[in-house]
N, C-alpha and C. Protein backbone atom coordinates (compact mmCIF):
# COMPACT_ATOMS: atom_id res chain seq x y z
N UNK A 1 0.81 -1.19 0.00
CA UNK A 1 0.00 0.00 0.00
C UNK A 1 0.86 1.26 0.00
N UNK A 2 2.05 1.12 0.81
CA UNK A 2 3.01 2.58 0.86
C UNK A 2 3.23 2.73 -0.61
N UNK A 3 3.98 1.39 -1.61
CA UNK A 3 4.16 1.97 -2.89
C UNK A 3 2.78 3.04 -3.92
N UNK A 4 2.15 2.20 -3.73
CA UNK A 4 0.53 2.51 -4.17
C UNK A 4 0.44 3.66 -4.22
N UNK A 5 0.96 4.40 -2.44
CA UNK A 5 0.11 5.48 -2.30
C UNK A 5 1.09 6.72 -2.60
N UNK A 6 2.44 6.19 -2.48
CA UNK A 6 3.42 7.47 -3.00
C UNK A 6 3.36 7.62 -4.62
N UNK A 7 2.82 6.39 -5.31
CA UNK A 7 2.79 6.16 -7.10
C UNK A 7 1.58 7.26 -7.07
N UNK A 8 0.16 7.20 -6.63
CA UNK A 8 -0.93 7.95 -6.72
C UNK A 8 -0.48 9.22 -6.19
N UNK A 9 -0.21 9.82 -5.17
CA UNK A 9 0.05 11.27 -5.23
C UNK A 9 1.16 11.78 -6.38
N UNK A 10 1.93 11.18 -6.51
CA UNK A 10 2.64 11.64 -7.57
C UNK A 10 2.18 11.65 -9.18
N UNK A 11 1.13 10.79 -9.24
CA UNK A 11 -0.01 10.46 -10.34
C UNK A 11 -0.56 12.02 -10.55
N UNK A 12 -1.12 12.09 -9.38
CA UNK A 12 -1.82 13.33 -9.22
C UNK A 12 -1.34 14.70 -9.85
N UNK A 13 -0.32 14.54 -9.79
CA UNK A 13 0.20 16.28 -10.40
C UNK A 13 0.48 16.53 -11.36
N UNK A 14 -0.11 17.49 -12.15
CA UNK A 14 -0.59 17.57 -13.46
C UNK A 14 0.75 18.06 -14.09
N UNK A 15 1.72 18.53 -13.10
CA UNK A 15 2.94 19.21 -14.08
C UNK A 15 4.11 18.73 -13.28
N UNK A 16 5.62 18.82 -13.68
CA UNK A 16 6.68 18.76 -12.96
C UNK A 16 6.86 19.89 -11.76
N UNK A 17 6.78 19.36 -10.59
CA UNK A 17 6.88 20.31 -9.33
C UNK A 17 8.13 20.01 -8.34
N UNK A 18 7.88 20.76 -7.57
CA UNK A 18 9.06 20.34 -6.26
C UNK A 18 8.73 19.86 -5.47
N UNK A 19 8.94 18.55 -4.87
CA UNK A 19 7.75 17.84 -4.55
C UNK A 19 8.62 17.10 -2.73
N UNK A 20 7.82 17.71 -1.60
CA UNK A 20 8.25 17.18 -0.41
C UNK A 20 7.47 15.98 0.28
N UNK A 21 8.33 14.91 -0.15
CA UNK A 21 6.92 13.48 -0.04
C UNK A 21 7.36 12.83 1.31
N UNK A 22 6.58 13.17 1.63
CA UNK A 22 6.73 12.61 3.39
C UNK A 22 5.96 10.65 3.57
N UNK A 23 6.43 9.94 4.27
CA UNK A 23 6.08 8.45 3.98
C UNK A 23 6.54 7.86 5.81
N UNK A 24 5.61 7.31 6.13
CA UNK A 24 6.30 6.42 7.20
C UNK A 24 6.44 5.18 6.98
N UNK A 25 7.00 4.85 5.80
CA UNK A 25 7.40 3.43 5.12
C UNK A 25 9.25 3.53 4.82
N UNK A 26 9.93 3.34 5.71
CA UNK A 26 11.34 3.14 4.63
C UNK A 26 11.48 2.62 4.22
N UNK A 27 10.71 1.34 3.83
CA UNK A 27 10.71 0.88 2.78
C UNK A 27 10.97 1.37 1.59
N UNK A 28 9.63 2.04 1.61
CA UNK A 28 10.07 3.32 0.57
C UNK A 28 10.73 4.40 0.04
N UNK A 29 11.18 4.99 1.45
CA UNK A 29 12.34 6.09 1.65
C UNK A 29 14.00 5.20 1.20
N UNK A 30 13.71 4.28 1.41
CA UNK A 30 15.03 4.09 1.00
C UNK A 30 15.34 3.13 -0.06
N UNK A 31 14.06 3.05 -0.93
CA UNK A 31 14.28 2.02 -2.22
C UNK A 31 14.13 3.05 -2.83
N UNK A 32 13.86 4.10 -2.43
CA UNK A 32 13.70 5.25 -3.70
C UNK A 32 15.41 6.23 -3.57
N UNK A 33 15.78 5.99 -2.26
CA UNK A 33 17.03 6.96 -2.37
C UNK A 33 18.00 6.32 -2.16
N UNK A 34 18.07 4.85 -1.97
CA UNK A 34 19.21 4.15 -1.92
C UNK A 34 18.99 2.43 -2.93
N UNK A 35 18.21 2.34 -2.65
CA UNK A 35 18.57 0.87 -3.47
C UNK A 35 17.96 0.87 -5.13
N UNK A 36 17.37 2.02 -5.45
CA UNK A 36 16.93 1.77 -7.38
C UNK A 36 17.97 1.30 -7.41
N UNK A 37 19.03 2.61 -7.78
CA UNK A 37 20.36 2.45 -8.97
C UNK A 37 21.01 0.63 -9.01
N UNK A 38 20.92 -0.10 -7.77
CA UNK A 38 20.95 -1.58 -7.65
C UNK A 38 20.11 -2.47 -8.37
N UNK A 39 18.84 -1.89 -8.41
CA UNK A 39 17.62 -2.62 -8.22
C UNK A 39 18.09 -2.61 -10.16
N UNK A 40 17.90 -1.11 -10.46
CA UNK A 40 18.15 -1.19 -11.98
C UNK A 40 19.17 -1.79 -12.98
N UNK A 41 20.33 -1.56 -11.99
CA UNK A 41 21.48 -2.36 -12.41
C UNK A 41 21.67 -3.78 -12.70
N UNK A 42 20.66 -4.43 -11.75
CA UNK A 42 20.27 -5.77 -11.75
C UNK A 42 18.78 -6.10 -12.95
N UNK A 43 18.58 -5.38 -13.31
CA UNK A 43 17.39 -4.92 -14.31
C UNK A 43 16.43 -5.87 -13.64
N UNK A 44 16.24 -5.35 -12.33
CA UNK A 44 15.06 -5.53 -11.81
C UNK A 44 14.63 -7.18 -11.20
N UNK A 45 15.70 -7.31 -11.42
CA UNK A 45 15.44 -9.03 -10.96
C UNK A 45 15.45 -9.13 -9.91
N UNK A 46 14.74 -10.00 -8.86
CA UNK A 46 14.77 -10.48 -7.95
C UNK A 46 13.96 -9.40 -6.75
N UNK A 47 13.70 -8.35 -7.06
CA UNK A 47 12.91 -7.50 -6.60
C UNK A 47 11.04 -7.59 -6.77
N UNK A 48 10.94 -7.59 -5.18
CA UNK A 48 9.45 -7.45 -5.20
C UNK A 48 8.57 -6.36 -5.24
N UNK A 49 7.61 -6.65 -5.89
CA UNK A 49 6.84 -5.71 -6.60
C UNK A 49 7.73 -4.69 -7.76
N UNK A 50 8.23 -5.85 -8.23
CA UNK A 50 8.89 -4.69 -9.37
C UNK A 50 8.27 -3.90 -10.75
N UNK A 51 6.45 -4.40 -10.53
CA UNK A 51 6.09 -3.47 -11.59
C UNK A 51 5.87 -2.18 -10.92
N UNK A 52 5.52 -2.05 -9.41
CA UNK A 52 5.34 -0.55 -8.74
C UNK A 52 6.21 0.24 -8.89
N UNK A 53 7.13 -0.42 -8.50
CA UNK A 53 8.71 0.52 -8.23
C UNK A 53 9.10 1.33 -9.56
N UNK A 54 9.03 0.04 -10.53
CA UNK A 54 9.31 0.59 -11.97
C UNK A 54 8.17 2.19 -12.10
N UNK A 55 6.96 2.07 -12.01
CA UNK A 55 5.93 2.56 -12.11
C UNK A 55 6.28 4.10 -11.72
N UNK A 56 6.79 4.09 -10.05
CA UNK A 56 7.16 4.82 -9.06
C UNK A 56 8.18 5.43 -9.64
N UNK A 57 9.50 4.70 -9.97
CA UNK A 57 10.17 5.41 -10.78
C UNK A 57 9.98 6.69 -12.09
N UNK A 58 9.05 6.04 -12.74
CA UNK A 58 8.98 6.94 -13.64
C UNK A 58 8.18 8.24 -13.33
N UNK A 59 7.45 7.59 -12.67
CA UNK A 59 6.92 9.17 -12.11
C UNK A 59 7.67 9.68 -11.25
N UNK A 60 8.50 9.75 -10.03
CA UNK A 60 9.12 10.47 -9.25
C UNK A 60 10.18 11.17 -10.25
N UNK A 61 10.69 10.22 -12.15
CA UNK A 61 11.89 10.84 -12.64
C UNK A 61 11.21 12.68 -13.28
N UNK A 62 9.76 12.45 -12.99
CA UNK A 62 9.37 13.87 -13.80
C UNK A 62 9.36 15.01 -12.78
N UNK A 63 9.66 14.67 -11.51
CA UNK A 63 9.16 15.64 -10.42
C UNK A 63 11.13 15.60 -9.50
N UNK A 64 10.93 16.87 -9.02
CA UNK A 64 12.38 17.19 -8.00
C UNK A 64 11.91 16.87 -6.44
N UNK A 65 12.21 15.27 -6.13
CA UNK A 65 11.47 14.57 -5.30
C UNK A 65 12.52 15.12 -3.75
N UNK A 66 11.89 15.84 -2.55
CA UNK A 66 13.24 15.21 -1.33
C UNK A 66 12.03 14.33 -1.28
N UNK A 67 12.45 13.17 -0.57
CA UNK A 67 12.13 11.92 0.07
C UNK A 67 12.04 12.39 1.58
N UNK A 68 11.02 12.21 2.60
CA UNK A 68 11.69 12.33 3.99
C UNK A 68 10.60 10.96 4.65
N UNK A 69 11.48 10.49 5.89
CA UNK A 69 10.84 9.27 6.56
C UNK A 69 10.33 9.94 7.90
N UNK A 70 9.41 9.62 8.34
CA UNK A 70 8.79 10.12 9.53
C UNK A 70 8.37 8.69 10.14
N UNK A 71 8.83 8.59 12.10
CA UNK A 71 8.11 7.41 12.36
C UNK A 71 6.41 7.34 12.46
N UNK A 72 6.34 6.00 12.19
CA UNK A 72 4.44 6.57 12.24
C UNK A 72 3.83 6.01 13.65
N UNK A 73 2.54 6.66 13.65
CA UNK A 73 2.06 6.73 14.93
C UNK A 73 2.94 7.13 16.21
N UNK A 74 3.48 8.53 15.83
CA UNK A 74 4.49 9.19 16.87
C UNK A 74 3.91 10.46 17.07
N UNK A 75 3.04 10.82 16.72
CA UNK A 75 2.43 12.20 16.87
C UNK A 75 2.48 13.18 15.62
N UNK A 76 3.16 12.57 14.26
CA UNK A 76 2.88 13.59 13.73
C UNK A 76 1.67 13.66 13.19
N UNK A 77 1.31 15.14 12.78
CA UNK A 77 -0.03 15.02 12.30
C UNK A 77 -0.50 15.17 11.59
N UNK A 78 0.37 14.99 10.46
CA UNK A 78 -0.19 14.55 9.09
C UNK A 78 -0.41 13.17 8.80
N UNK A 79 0.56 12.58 9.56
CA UNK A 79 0.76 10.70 9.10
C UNK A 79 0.09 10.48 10.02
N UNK A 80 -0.95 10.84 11.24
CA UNK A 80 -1.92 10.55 11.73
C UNK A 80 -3.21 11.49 11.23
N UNK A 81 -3.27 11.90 10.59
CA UNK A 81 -4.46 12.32 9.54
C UNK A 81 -4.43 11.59 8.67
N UNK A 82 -3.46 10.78 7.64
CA UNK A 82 -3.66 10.55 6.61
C UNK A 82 -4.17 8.89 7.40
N UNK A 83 -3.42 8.31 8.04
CA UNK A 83 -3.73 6.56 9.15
C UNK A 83 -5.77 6.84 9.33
N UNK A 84 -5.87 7.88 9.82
CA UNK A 84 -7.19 8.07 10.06
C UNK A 84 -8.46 7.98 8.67
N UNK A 85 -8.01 8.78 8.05
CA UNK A 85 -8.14 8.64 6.56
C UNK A 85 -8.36 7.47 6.10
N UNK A 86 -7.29 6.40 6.02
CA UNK A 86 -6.90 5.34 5.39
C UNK A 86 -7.81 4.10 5.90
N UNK A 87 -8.16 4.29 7.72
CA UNK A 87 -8.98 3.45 8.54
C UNK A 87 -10.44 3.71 8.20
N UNK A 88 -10.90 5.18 7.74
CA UNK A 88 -12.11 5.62 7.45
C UNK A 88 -12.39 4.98 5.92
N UNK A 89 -11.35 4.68 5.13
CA UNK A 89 -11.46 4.35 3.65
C UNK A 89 -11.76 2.32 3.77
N UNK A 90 -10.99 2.16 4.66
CA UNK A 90 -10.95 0.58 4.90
C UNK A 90 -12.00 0.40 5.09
N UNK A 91 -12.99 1.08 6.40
CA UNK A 91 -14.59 0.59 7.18
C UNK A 91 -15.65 1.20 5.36
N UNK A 92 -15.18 2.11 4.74
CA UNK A 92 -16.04 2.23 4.09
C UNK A 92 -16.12 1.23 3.12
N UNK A 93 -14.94 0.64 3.00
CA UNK A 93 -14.75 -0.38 1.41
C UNK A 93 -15.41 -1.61 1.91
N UNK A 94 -15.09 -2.03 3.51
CA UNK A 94 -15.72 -3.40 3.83
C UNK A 94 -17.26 -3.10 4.08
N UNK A 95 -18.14 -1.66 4.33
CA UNK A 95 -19.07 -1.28 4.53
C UNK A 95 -20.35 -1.82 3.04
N UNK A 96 -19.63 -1.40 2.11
CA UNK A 96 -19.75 -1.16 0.88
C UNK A 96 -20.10 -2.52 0.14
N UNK A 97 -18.91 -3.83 0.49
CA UNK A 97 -18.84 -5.19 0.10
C UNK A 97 -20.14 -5.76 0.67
N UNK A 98 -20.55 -5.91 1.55
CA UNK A 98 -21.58 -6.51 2.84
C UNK A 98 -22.55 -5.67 1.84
């Protein structure tokens, strides 16, 4: 879901911007600022979810990305707005199925 959701906001922007993407996944923070150039070098082998990343890639190459990691559920309050968000989107989707 972290890949998902950093691929969709970056989806979102209609033009090349300067873009401060905040994530409490390092997963993500650090496949995006430390392990591509590997990941690519290896042309992608052995990497999971390598159609996202690829995906992720290309969109973060149109935008001037900082990357920053925040721990989650520590008080900040955006990554506890967006958790809240995300719990309100979950009860509605299983609301919805039923």
């Amino acid at each position: 879901m972290e890949l998902t959701a950093a691929l969709m906001a970056l989806k979102a922007l209609k033009e090349s911007c300067r873009v401060d993407l905040y994530t409490d996944s390092e997963y993500v923070q650090k496949g995006m600022k430390e392990w591509m150039p590997q990941w690519k070098a290896r042309n992608w082998k052995k990497v999971m979810n390598a159609d996202l990343w690829q995906a992720l890639d290309i969109e973060a190459a149109l935008h001037e990305i900082t990357w920053h990691w925040v721990r989650g559920h520590d008080g900040h309050p955006e990554n506890e707005r967006v958790d809240e968000l995300a719990s309100q989107a979950a009860l509605n989707a299983s609301s919805a199925a039923l």
